[in-house]
N, C-alpha and C. Protein backbone atom coordinates (compact mmCIF):
# COMPACT_ATOMS: atom_id res chain seq x y z
N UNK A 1 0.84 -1.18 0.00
CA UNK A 1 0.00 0.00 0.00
C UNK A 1 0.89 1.24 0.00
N UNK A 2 0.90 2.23 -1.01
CA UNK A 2 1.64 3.55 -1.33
C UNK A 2 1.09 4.40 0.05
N UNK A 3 0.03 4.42 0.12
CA UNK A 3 -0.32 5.42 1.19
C UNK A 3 -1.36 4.69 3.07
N UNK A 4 -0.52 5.30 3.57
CA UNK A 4 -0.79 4.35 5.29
C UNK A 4 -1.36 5.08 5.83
N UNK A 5 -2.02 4.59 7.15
CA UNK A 5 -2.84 5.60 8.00
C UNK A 5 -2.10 5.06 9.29
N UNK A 6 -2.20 5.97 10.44
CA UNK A 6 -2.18 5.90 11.50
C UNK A 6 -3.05 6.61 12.27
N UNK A 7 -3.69 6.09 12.98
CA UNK A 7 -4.78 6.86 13.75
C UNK A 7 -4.38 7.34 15.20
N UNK A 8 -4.54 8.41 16.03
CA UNK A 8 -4.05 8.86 17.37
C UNK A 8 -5.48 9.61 18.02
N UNK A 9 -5.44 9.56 19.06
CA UNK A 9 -6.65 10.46 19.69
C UNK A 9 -7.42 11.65 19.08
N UNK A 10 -6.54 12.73 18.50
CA UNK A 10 -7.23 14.01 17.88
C UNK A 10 -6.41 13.84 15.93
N UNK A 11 -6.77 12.83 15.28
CA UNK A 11 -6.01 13.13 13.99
C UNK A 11 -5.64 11.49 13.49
N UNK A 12 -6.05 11.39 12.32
CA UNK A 12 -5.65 10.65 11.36
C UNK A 12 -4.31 10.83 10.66
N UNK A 13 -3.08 10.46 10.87
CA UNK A 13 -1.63 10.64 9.90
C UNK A 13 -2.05 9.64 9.09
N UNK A 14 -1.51 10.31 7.57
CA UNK A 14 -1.16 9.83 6.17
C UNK A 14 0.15 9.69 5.89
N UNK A 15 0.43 8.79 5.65
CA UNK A 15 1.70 8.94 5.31
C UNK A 15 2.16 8.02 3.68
N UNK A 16 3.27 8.48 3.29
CA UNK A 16 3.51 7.34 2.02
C UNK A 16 4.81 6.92 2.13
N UNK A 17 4.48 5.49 1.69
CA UNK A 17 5.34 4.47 1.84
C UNK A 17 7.00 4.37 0.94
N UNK A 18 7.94 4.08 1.47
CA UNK A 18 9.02 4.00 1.00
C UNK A 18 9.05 3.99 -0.54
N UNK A 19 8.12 3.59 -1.32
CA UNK A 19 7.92 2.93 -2.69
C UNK A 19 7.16 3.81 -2.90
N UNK A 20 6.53 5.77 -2.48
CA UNK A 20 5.94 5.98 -3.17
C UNK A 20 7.14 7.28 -3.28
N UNK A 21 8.07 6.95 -3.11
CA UNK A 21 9.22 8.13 -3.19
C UNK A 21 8.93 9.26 -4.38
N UNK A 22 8.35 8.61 -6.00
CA UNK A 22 7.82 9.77 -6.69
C UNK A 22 6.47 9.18 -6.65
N UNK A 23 5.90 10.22 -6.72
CA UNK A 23 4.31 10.00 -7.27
C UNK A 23 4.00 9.75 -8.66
N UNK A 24 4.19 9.14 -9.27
CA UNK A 24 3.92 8.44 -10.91
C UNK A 24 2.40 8.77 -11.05
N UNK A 25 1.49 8.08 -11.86
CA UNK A 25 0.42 7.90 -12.43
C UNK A 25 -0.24 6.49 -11.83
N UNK A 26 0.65 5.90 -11.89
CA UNK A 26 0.63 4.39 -11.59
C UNK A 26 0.36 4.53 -9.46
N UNK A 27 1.17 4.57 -9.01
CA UNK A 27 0.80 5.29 -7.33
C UNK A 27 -0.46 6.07 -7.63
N UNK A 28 -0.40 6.61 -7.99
CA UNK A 28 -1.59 7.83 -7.69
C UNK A 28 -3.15 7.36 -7.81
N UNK A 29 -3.06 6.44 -8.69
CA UNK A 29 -4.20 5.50 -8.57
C UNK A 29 -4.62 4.64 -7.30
N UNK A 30 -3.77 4.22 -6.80
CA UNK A 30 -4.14 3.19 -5.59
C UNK A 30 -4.27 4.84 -4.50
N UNK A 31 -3.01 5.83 -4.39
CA UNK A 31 -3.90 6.93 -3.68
C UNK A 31 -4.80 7.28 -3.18
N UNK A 32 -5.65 7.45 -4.71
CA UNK A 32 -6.85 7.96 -4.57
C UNK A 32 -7.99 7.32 -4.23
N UNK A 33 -7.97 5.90 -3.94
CA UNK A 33 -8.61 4.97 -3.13
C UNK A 33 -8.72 5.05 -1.80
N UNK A 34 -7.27 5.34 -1.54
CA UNK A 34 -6.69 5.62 0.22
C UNK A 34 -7.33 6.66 0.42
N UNK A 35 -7.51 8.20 -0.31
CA UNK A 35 -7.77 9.48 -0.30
C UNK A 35 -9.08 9.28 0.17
N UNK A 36 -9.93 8.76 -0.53
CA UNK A 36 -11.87 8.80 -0.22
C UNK A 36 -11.60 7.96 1.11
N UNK A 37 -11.09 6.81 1.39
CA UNK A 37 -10.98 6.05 2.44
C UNK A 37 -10.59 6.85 3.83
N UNK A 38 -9.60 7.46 3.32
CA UNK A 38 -9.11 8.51 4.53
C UNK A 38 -9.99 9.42 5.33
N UNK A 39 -10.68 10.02 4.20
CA UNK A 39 -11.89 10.96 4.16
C UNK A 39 -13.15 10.57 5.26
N UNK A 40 -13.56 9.48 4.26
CA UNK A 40 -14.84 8.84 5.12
C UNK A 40 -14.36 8.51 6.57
N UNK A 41 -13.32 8.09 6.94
CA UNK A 41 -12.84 7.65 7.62
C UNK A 41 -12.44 9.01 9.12
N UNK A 42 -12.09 10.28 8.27
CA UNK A 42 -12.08 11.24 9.16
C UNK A 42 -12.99 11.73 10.07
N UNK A 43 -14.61 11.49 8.36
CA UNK A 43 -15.89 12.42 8.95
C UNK A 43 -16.47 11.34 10.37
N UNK A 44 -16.26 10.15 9.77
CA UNK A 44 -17.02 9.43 11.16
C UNK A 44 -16.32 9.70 12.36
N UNK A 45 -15.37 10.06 12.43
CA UNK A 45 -14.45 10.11 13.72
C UNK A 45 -13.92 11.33 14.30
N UNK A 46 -14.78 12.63 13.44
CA UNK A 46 -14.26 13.61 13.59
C UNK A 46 -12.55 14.23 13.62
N UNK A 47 -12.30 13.63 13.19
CA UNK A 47 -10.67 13.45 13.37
C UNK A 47 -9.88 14.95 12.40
N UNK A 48 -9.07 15.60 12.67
CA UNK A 48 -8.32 16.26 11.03
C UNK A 48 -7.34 15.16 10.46
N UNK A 49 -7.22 15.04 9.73
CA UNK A 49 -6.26 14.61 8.51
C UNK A 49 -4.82 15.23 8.51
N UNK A 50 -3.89 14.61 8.79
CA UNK A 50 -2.32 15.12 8.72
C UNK A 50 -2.09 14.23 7.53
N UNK A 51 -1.53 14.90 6.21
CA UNK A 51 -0.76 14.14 5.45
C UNK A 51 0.32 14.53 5.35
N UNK A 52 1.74 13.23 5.62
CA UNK A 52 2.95 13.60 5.87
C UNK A 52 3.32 13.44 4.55
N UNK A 53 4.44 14.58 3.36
CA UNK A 53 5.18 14.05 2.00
C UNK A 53 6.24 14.09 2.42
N UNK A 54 7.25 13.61 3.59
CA UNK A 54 8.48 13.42 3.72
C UNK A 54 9.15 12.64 3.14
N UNK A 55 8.83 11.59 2.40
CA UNK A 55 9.10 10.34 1.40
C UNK A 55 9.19 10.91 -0.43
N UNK A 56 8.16 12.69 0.22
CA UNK A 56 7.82 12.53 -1.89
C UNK A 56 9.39 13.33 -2.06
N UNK A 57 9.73 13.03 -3.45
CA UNK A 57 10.27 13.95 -4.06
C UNK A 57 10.01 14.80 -5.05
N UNK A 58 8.77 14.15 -6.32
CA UNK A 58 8.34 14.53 -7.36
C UNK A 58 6.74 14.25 -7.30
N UNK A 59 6.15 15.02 -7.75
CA UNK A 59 4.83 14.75 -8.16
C UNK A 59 4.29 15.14 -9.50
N UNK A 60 3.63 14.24 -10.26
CA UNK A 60 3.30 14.42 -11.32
C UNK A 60 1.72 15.23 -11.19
N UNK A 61 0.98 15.24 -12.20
CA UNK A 61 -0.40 16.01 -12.70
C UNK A 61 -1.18 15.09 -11.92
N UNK A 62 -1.03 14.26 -12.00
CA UNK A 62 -2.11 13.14 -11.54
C UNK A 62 -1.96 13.54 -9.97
N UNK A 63 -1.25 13.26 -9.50
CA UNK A 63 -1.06 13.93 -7.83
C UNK A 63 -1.78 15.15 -7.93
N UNK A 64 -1.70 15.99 -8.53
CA UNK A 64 -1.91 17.15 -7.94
C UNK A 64 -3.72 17.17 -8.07
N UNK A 65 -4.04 16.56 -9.32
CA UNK A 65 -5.81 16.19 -9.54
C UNK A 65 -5.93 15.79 -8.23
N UNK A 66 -5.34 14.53 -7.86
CA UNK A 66 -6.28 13.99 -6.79
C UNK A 66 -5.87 14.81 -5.55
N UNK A 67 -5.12 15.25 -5.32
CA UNK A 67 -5.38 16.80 -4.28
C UNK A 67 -6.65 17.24 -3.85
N UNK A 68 -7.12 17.76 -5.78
CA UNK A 68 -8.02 18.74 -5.59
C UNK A 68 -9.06 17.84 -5.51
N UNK A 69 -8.96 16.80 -5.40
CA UNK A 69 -10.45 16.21 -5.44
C UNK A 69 -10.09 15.59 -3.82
N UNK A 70 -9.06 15.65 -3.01
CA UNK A 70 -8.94 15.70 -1.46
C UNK A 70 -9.83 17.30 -1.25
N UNK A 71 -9.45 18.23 -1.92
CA UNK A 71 -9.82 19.37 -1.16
C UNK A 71 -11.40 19.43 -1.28
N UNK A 72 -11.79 18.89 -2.51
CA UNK A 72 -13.81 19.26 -2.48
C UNK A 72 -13.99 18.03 -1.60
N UNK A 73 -13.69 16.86 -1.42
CA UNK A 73 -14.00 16.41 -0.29
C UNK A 73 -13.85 16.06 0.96
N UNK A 74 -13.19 16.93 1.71
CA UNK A 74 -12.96 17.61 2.86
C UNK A 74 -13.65 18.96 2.79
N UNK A 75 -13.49 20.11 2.00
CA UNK A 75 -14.65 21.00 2.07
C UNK A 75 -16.02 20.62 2.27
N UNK A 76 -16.59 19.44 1.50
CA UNK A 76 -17.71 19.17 2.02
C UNK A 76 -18.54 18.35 3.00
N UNK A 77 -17.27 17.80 3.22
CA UNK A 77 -17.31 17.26 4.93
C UNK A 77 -17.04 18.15 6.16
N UNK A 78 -16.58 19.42 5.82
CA UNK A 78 -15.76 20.06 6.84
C UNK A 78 -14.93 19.39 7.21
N UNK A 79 -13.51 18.65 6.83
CA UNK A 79 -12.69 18.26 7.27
C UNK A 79 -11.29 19.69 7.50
N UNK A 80 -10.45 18.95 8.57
CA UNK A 80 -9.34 20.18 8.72
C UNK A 80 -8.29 18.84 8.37
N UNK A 81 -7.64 19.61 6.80
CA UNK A 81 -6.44 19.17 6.31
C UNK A 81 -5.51 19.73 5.90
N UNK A 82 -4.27 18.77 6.95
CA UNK A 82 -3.08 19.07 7.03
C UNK A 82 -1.77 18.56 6.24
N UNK A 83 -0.92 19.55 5.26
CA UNK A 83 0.30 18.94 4.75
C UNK A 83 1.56 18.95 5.22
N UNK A 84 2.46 18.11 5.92
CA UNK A 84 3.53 18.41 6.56
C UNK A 84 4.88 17.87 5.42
N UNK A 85 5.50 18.33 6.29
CA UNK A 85 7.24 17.89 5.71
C UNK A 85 7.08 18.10 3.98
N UNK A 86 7.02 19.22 3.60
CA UNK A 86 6.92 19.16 2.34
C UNK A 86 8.12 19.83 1.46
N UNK A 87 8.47 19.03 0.75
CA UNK A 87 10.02 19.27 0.40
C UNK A 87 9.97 20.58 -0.76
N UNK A 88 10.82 21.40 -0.91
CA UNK A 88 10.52 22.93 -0.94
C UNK A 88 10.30 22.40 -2.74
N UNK A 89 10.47 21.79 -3.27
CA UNK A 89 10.16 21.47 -4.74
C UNK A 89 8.56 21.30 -4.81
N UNK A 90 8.27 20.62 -4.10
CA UNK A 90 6.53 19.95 -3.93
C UNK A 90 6.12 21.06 -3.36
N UNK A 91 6.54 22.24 -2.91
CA UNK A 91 6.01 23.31 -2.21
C UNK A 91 5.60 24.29 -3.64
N UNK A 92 6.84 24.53 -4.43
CA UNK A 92 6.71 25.27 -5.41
C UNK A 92 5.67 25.08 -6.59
N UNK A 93 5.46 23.90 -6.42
CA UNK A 93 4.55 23.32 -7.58
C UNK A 93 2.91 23.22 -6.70
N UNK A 94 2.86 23.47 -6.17
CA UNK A 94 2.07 23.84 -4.71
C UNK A 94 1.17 25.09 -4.45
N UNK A 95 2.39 26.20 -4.89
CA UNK A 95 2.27 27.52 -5.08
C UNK A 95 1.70 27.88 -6.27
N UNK A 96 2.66 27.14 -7.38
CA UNK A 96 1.94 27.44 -8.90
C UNK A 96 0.34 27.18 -9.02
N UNK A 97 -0.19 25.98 -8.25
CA UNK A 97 -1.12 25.78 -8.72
C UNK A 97 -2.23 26.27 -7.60
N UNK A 98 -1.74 27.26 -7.02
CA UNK A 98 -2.48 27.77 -6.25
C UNK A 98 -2.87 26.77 -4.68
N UNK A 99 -2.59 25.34 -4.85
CA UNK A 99 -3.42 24.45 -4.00
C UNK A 99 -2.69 25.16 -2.10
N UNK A 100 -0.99 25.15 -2.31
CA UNK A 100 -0.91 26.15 -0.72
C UNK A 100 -2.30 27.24 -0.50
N UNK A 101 -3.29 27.69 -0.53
CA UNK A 101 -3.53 28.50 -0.36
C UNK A 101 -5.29 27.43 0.17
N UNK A 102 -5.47 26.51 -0.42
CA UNK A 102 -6.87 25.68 -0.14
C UNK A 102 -6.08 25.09 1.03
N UNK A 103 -4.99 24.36 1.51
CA UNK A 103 -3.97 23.32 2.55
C UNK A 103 -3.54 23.95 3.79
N UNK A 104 -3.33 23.99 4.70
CA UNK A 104 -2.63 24.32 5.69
C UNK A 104 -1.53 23.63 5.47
N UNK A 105 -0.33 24.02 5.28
CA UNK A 105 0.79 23.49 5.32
C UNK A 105 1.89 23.69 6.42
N UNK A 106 2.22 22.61 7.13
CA UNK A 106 2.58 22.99 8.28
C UNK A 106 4.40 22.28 8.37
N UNK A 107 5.36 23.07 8.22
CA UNK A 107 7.13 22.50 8.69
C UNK A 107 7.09 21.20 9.06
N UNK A 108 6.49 20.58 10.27
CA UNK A 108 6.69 18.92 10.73
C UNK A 108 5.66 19.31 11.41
N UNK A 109 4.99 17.96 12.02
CA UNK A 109 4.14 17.46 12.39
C UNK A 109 4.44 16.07 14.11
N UNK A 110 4.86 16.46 15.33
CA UNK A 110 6.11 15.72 15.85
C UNK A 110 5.03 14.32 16.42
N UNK A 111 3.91 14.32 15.99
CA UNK A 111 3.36 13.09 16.04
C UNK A 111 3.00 12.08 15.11
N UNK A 112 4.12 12.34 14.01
CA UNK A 112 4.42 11.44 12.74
C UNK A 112 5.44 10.84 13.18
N UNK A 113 6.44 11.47 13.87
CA UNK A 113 7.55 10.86 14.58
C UNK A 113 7.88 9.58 14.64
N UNK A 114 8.42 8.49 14.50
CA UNK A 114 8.32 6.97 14.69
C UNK A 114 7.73 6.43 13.97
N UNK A 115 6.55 6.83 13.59
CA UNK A 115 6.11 5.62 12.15
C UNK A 115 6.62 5.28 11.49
N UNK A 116 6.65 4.18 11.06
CA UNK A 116 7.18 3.25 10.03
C UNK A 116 7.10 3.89 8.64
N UNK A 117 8.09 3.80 7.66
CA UNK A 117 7.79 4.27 6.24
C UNK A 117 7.83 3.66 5.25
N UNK A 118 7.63 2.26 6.18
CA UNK A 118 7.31 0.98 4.40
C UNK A 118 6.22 0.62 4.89
């Protein structure tokens, strides 16, 4: 599985797995499975959503679609979602497409700490 959950008292962590080091086309598909899963998974539990990209280096188009289709569904759940550790390349491409500005993007996150990254 490219993308993991960990669950804690106030927050759902996302994280991606050793093997999703770039985001291809090919990853981004099983993603966006995890993505609605994550989701549903927030609203029942009230939880926010931390997604950690400390693993990404590159992201293609396809990443960034299923973003925006994280952001209309969390807007219409009222979810609060979070992007941490985001490497200043994935930031810039971030910026271009306007999506920093829908994300809270936050430096680290210190209760990602210890998880596993395969």
């Amino acid at each position: 599985m490219v993308l993991r959950f960990h669950e804690t008292d106030d927050k759902i962590n996302a994280f991606f797995s050793t093997e999703a080091t770039t985001l291809d086309d090919a990853r981004v598909q099983e993603i966006g499975s995890g993505i609605l899963s994550l989701c549903n998974l927030a609203a029942s539990t009230a939880k926010r959503i931390v997604i950690d990209f400390r693993s990404i280096g590159w992201m293609s188009s396809a990443m960034i679609g299923e973003l925006v289709l994280l952001n209309k569904a969390a807007k219409s759940q009222r979810l609060d979602v979070r992007l941490t550790n985001v490497a200043p390349n994935i930031l810039e491409v971030l910026k271009i497409t306007r999506l920093h500005k829908v994300f809270r993007i936050d430096d680290d996150d210190p209760g990602l700490t210890g998880i596993p990254s395969t």
